[in-house]
Protein backbone atom coordinates (compact mmCIF):
# COMPACT_ATOMS: atom_id res chain seq x y z
CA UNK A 1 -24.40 -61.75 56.40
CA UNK A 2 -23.66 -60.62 60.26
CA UNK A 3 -26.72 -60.90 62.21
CA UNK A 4 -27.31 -59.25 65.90
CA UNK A 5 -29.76 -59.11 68.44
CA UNK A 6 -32.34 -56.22 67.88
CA UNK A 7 -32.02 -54.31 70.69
CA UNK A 8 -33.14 -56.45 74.03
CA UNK A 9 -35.19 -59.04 72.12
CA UNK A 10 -34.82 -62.33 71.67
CA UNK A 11 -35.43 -61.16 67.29
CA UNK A 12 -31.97 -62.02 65.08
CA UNK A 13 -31.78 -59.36 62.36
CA UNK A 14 -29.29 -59.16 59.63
CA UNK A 15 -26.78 -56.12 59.81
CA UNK A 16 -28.29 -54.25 57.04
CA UNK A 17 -31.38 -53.58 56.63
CA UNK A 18 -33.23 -53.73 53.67
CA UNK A 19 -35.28 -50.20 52.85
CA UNK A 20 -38.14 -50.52 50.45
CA UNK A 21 -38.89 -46.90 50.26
CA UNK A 22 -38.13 -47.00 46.60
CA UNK A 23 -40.20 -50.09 45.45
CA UNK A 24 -43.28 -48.10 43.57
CA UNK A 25 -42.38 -44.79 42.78
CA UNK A 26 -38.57 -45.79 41.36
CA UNK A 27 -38.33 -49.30 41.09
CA UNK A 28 -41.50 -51.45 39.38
CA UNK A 29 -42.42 -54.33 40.56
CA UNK A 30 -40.60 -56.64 38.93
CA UNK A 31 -37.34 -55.01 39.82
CA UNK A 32 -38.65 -54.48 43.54
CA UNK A 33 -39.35 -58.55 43.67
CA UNK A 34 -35.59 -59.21 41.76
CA UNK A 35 -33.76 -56.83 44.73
CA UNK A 36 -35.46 -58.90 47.65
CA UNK A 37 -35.31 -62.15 46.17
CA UNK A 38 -31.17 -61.08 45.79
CA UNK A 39 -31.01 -59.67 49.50
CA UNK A 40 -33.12 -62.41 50.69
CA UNK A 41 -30.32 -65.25 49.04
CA UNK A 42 -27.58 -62.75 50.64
CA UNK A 43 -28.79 -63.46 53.72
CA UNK A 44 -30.62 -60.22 54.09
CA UNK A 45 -33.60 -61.31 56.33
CA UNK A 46 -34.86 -57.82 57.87
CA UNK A 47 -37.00 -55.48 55.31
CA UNK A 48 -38.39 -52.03 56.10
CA UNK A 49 -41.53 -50.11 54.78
CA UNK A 50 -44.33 -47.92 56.09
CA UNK A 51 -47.81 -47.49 55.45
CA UNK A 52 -47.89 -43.98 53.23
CA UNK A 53 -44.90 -45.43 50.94
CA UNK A 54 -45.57 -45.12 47.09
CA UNK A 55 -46.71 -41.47 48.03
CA UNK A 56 -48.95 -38.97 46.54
CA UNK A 57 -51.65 -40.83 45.20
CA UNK A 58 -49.77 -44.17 45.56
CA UNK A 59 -49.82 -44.38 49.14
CA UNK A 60 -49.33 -48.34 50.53
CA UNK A 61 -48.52 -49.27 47.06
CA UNK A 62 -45.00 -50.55 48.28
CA UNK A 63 -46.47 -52.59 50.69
CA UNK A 64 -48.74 -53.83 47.70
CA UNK A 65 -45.49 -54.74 46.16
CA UNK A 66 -43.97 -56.69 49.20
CA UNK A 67 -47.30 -58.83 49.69
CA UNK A 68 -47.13 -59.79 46.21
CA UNK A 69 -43.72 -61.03 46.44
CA UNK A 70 -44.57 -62.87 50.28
CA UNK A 71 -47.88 -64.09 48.14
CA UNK A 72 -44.62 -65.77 45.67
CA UNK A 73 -44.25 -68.30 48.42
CA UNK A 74 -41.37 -70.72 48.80
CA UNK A 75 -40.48 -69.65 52.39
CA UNK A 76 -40.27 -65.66 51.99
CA UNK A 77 -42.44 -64.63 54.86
CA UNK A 78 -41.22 -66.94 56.79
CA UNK A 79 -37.67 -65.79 56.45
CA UNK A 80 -38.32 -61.85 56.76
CA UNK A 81 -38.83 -59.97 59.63
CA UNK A 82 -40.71 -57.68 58.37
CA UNK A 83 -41.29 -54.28 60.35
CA UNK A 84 -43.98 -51.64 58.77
CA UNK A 85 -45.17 -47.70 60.06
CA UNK A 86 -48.07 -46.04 61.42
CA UNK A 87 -48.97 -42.40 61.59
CA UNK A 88 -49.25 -40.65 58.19
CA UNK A 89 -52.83 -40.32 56.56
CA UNK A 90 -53.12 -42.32 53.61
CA UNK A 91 -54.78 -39.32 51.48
CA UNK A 92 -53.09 -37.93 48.93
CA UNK A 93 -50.51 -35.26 49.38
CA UNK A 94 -51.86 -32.00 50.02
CA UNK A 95 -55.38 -32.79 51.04
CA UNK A 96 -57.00 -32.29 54.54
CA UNK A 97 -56.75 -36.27 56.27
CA UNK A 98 -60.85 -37.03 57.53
CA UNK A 99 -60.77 -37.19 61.44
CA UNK A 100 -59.13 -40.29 63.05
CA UNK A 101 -57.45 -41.40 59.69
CA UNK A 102 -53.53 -40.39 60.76
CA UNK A 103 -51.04 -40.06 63.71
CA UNK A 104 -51.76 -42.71 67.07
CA UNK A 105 -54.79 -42.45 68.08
CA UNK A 106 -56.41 -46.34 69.23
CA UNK A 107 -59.11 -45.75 66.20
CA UNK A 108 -55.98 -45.10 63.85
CA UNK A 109 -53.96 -47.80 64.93
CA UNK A 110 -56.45 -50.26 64.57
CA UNK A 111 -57.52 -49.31 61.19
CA UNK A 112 -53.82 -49.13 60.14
CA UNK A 113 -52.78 -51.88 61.36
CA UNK A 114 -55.18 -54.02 59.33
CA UNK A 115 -54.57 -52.00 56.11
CA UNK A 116 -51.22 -52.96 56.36
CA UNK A 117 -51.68 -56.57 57.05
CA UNK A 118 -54.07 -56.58 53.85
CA UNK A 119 -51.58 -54.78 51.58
CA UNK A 120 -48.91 -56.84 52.75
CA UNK A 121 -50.78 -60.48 52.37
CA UNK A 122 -49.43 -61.57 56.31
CA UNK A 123 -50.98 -62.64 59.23
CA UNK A 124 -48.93 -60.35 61.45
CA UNK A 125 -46.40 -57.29 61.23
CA UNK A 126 -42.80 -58.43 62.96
CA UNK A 127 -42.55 -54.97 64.03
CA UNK A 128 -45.08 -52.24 64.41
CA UNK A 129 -43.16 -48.70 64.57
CA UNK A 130 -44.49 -45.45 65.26
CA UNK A 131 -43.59 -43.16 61.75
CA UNK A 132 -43.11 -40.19 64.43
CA UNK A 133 -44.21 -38.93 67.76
CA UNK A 134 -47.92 -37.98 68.24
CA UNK A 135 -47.73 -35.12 70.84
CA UNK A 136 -51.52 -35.11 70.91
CA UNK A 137 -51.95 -38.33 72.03
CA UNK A 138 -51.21 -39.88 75.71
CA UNK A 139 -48.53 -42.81 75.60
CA UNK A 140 -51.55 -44.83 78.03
CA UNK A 141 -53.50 -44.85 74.50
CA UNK A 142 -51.14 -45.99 72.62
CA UNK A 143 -49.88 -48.70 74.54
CA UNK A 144 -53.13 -50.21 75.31
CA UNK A 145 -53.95 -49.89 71.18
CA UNK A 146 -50.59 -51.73 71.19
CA UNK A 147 -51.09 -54.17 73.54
CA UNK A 148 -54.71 -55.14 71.89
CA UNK A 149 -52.59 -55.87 68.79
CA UNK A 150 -49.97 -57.82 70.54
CA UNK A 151 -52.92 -60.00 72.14
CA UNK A 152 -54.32 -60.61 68.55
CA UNK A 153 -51.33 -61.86 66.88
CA UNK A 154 -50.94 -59.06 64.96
CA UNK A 155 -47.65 -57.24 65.68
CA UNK A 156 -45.09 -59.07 67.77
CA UNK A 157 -42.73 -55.80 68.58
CA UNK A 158 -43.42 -52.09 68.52
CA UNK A 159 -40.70 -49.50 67.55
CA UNK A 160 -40.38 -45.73 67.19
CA UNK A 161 -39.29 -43.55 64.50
CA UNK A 162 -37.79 -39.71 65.06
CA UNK A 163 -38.49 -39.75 67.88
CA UNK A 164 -36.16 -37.95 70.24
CA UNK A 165 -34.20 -39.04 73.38
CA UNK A 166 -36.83 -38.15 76.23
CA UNK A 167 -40.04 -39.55 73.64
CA UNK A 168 -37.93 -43.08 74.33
CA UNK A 169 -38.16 -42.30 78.15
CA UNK A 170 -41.98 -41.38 78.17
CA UNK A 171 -42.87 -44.61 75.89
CA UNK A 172 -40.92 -47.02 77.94
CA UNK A 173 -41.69 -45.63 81.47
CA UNK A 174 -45.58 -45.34 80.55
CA UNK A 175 -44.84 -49.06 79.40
CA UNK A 176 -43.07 -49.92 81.88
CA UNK A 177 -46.09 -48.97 84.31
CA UNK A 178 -48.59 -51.29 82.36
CA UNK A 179 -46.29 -54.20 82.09
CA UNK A 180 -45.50 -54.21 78.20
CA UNK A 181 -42.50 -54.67 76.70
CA UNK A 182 -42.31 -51.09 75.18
CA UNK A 183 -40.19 -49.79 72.37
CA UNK A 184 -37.64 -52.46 71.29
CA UNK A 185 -35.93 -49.89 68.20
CA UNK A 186 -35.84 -46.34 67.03
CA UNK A 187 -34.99 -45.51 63.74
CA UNK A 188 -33.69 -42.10 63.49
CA UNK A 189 -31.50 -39.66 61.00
CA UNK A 190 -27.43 -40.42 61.61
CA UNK A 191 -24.69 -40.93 59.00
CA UNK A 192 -21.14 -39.52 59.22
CA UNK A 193 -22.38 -36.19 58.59
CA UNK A 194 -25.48 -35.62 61.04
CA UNK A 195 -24.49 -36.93 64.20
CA UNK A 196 -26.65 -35.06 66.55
CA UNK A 197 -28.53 -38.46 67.36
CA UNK A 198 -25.21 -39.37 69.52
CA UNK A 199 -26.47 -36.51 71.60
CA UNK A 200 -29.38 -38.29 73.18
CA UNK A 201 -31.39 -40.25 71.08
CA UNK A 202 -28.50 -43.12 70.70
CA UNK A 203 -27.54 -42.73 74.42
CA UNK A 204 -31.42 -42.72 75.61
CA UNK A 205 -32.20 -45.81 72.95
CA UNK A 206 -29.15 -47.82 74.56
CA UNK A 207 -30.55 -47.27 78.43
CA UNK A 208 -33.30 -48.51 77.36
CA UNK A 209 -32.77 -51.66 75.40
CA UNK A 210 -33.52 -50.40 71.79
CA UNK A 211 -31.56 -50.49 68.83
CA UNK A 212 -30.77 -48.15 66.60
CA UNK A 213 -31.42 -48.43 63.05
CA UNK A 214 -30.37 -45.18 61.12
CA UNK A 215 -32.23 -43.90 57.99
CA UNK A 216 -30.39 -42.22 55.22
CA UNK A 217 -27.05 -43.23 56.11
CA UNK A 218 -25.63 -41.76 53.06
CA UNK A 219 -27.52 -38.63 53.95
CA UNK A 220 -29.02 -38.53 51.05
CA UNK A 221 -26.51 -39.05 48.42
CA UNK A 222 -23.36 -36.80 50.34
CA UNK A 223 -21.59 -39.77 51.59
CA UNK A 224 -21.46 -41.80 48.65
CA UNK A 225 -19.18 -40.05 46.50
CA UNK A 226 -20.80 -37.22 45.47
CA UNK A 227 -17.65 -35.13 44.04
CA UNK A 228 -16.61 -38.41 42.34
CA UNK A 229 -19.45 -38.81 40.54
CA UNK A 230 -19.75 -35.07 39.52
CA UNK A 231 -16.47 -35.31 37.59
CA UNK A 232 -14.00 -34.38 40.23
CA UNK A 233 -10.41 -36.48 40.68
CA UNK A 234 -9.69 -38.05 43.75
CA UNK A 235 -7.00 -35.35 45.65
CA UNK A 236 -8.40 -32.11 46.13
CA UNK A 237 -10.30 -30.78 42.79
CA UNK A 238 -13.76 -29.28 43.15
CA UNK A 239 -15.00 -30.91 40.41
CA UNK A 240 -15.72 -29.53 37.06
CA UNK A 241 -18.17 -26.82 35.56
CA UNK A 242 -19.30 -28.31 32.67
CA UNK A 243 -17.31 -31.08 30.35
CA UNK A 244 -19.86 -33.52 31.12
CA UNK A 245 -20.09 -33.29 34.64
CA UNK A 246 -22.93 -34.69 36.79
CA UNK A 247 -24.75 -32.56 38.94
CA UNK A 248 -25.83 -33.03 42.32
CA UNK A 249 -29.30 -33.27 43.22
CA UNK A 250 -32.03 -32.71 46.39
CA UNK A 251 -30.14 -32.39 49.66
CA UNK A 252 -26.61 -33.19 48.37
CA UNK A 253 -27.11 -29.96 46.31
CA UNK A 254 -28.52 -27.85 48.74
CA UNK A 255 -25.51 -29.13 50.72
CA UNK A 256 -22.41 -28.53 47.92
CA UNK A 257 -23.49 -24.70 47.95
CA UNK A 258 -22.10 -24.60 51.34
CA UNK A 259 -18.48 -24.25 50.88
CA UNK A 260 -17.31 -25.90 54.21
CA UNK A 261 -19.79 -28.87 53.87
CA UNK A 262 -18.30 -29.13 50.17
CA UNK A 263 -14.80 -29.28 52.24
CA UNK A 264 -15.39 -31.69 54.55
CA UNK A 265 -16.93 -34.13 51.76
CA UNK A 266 -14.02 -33.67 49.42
CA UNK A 267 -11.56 -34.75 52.46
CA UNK A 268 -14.20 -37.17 53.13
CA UNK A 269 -13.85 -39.05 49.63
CA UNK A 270 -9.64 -38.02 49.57
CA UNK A 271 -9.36 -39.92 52.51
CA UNK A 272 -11.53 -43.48 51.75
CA UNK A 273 -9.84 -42.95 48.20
CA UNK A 274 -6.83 -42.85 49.99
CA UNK A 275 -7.17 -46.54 51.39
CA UNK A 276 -8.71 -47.50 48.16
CA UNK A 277 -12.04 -47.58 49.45
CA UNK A 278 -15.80 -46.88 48.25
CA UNK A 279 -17.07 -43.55 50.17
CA UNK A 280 -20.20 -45.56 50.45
CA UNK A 281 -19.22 -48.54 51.27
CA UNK A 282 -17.36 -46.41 54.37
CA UNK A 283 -20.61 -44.56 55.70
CA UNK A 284 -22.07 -47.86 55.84
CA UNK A 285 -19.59 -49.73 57.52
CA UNK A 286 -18.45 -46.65 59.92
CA UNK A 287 -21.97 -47.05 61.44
CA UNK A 288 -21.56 -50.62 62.26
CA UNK A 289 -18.78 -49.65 64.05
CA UNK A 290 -21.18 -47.36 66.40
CA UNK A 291 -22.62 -49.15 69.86
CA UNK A 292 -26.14 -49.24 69.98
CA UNK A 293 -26.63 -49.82 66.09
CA UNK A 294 -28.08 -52.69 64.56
CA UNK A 295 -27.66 -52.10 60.81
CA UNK A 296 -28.47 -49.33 58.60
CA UNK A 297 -31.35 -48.88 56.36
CA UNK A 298 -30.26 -49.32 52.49
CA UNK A 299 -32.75 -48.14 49.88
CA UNK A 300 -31.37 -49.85 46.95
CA UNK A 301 -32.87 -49.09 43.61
CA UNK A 302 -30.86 -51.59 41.46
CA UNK A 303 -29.71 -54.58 42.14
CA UNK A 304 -25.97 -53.25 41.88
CA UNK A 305 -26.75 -50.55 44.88
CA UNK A 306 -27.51 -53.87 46.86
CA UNK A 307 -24.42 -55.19 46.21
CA UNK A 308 -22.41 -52.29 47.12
CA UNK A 309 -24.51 -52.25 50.60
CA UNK A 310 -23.76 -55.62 51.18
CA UNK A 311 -20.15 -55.54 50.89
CA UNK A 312 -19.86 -53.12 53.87
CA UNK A 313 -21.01 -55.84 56.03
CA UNK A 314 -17.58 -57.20 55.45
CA UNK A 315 -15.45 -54.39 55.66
CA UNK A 316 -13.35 -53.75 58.54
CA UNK A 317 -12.10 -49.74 58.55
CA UNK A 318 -8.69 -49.25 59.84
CA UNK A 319 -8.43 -47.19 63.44
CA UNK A 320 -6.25 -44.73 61.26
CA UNK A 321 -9.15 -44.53 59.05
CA UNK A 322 -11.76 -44.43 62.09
CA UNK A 323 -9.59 -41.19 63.43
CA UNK A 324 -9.19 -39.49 59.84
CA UNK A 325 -13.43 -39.88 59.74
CA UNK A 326 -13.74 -38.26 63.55
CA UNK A 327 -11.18 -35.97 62.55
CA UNK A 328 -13.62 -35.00 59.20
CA UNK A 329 -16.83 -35.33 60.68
CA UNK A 330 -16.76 -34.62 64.71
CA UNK A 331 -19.41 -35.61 66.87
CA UNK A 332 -21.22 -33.20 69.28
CA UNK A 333 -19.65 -35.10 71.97
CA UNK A 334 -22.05 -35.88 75.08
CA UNK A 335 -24.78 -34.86 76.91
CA UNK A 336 -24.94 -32.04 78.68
CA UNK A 337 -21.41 -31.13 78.40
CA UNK A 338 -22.24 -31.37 74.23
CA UNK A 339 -24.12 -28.16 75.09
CA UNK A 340 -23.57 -26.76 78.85
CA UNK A 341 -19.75 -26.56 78.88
């Protein structure tokens, strides 16, 4: 495992980052301890959750699952950097959240933030992030909620989540008044195929000192071989109807319907396949290549997934490979000229 700085901090992280979104409502238990245990002897030392994981009327259950693997002993806490999320209500889907039980208010916070250190059997929370921005409540609040906790012992770092370019300003100028260390990482939406976060949110998050951990950096499914999977040969077939095809699913379905989407991810796996490569494995490893990241978020569900994940870590793409993915999947360029000339 590569490890890197996260952000400005002093905190070593591993290069990919271990998403437990799955560990409840896909994976059981047993399975969820098996996949850390495996990251954890791979070297994988940096896990992410949030509170409202396990979902509908699961909510914090995969936190329930991570403290009863810390609660396992032999080291584990010691060895993750663990880094939860605050904002969501914890009532189930669909009903009305009682006053002061969601988004970033001091009351909520607090509350959260020892719900959290319950379900997850810990002392303290690595690092606290904010799930998304609370435009409701003034960045003063929050940061004195956040210093509190930083006073206690109970976080040690505070991140942000979706949030976008000019919420990283606000937080760390309003933090910068009071004398705290503001946001130290955003976690945001970017993969080969959405990069709108190169816009501002990556450029804002580096001026700043933060780094970047991208979510869904197979975007959901598109980026790791989709076509493949669904039956279609590597060098130009659409796949077929039928004859025991897979389907896609969720947003890689929504996105096949769109003929030039479904275009640009058949040249997408034609090219990896062309230097013998795992489309997945690429997405992963094309994002280490980015400045500002630190590591993506993997949400393994098997132990194999993990192992795929990992092996990006070590893979170096070729710059004609680099130029074919630019040439596939084209950024929106810079700020302002991305969108004023």
């Amino acid at each position: 495992m590569e490890y890197t700085q996260l952000g400005r901090t002093g905190l070593k992280v591993g290069r990919i980052v271990l998403g437990t979104m799955n560990f409840g409502p896909h994976t059981d238990e047993t399975d969820s301890h098996s996949i850390m245990d495996a990251a954890l002897d791979a070297g994988v030392n940096f896990f992410d959750t949030a509170n409202v994981y396990g979902w509908g009327e699961n909510k914090g259950r995969t936190e329930e699952i991570i403290g009863s693997w810390f609660a396992r002993g032999n080291g584990r806490r010691d060895k993750v950097v663990i880094a939860t999320k605050v904002f969501g209500g914890m009532n189930a889907d669909g009903a009305e959240p009682w006053p002061n039980e969601d988004r970033l208010s001091a009351l909520n916070i607090r509350r959260s933030v020892d719900a959290s250190l319950r379900r997850l059997r810990t002392d303290h929370i690595d690092l606290y992030q904010f799930h998304h921005v609370d435009r409701r409540t003034p960045w003063d609040e929050i940061w004195q909620a956040m210093d509190v906790l930083v006073q206690q012992g109970k976080i040690l770092y505070v991140g942000s989540s979706n949030h976008a370019g000019w919420h990283i300003a606000q937080a760390n100028e309003t933090a910068r008044r009071r004398g705290s260390l503001g946001l130290v990482s955003e976690q945001c939406l970017y993969n080969l195929a959405e990069r709108r976060a190169e816009m501002e949110v990556v450029p804002a998050a580096r001026a700043y000192g933060l780094g970047v951990i991208p979510w869904s950096p197979l975007h959901g499914g598109l980026l790791g071989g989709v076509l493949r999977k669904m039956g279609a040969p590597p060098g130009g077939s659409r796949g077929r109807e039928g004859g025991g095809a897979r389907s896609a699913s969720g947003r890689s379905a929504d996105a096949l319907a769109n003929s030039t989407i479904r275009s640009q991810i058949q040249a997408y796996e034609d090219v990896v396949d062309k230097h013998g490569l795992a489309p997945g494995e690429v997405a992963l490893a094309w994002l280490l290549t980015r400045p500002g990241v630190t590591g993506p978020i993997v949400g393994p569900r098997t132990a194999e997934q993990l192992e795929s994940a990992l092996r990006a870590v070590e893979l170096k793409l070729p710059e004609e490979l680099l130029t074919s993915l630019d040439e596939i999947f084209p950024g929106p360029g810079p700020t302002p000229e991305a969108f004023a000339w």
